[in-house]
Protein backbone atom coordinates (compact mmCIF):
# COMPACT_ATOMS: atom_id res chain seq x y z
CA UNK A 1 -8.53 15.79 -3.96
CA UNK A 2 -5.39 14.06 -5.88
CA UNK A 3 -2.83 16.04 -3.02
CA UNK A 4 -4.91 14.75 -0.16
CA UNK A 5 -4.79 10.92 -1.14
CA UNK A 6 -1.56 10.92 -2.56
CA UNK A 7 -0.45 12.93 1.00
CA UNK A 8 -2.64 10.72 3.06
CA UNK A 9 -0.90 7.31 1.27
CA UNK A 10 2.01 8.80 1.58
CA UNK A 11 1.99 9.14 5.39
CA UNK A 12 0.33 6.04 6.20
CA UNK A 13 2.51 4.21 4.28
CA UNK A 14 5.26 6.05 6.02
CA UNK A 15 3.77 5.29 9.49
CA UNK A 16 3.43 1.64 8.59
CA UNK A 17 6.86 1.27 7.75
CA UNK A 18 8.31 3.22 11.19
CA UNK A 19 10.06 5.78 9.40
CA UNK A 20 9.99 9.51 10.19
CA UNK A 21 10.04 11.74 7.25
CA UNK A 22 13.61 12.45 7.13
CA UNK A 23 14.13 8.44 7.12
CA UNK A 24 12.16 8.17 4.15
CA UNK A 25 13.75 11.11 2.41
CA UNK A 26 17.02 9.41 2.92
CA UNK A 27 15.93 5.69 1.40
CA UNK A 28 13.97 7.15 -1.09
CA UNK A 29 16.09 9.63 -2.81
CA UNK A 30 13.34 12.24 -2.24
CA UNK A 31 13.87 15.22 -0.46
CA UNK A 32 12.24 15.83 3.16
CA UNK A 33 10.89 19.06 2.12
CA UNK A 34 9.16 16.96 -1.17
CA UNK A 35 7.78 14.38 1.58
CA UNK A 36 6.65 17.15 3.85
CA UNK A 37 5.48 19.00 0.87
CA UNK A 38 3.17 15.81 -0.13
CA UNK A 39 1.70 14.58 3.47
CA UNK A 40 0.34 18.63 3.75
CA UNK A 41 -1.32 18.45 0.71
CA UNK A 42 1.13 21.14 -0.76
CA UNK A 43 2.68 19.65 -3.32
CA UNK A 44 2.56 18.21 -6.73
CA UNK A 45 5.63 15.93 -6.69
CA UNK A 46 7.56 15.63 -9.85
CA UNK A 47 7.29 12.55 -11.93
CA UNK A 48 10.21 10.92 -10.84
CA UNK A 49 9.83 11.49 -7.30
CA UNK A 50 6.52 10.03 -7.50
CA UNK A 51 7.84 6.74 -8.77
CA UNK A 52 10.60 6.60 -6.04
CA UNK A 53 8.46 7.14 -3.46
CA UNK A 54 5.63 4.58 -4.87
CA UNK A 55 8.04 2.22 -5.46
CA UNK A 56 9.98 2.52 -2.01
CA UNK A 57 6.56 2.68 -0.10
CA UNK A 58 4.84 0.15 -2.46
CA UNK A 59 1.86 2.46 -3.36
CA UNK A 60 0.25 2.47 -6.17
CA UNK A 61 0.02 5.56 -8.27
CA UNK A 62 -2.77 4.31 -10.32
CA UNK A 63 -4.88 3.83 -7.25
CA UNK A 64 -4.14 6.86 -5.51
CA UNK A 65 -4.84 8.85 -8.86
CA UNK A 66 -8.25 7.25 -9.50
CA UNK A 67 -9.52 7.32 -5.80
CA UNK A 68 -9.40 3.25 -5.73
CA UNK A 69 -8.87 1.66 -2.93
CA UNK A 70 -4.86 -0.76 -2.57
CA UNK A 71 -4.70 -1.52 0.67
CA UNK A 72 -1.55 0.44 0.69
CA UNK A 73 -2.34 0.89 4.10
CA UNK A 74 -3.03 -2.21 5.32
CA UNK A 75 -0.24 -3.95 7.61
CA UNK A 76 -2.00 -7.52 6.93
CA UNK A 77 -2.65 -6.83 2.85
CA UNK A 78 1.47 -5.90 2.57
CA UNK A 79 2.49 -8.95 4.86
CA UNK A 80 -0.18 -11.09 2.91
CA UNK A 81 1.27 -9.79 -0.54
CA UNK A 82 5.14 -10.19 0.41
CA UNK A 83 4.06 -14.12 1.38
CA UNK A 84 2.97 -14.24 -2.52
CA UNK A 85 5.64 -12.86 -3.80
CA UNK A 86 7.57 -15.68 -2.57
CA UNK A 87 5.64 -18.23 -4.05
CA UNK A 88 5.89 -20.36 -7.45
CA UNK A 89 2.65 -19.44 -9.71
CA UNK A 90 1.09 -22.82 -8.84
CA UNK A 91 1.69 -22.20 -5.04
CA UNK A 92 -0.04 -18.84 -5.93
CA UNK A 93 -2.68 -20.73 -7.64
CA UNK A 94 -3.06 -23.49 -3.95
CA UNK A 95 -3.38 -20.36 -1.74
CA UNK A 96 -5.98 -18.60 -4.18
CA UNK A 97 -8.18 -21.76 -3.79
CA UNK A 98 -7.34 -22.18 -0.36
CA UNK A 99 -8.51 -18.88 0.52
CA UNK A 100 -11.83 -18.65 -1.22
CA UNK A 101 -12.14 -21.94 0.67
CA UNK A 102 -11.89 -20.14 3.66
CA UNK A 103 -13.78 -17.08 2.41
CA UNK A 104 -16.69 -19.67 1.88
CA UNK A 105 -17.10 -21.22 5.14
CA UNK A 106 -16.43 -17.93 6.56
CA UNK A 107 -19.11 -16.75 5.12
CA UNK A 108 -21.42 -19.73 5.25
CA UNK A 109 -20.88 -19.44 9.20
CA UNK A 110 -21.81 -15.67 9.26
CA UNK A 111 -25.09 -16.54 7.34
CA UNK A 112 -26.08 -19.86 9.46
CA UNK A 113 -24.73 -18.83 13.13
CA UNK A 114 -25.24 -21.93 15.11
């Protein structure tokens, strides 16, 4: 079950990014057979080439390990997460409260349709 999320992170991350397999091999400093290797559920990457690929496809190894959900995969969660990196801890702090804000009257609207 670990080869098939770690493969199926792997990829999507890959396909996210635009990048064939050979593309990633080259930026990541892991070989294409190791990438192949992962995304058909063959392999069981070494330790280091585990961490370059997380770290190059910003996936996290704790989530794929323990089945959790990261949104890895998500376009809007990686675009969303890049903004915050940006951003001074109190900015941080604004958009938190902005967005349960929004999450709020979202969901007040969804519960009280007019």
């Amino acid at each position: 079950m670990y080869r098939q999320r770690l493969g199926d992170a792997v990829r999507e991350a890959r396909m996210n990014l635009d990048l064939s397999q050979n593309t990633l091999a080259e930026r990541s400093h892991v070989s294409l057979r190791t990438i192949s290797d992962i995304e058909t559920y063959k392999a069981n990457p070494r330790f280091d080439s585990l961490c370059s690929l997380a770290s190059y496809l910003n996936i996290s190894i704790d989530a794929v390990i323990k089945d959790r959900k990261n949104n890895s995969g998500s376009t809007t969660m990686q675009q969303i997460l890049i903004e915050l990196e940006s951003c001074s801890e109190e900015e941080q702090v604004i958009v938190l409260q902005t967005l349960r804000g929004l999450l709020k009257g979202l969901h007040t609207r969804t519960e009280n349709p007019t």
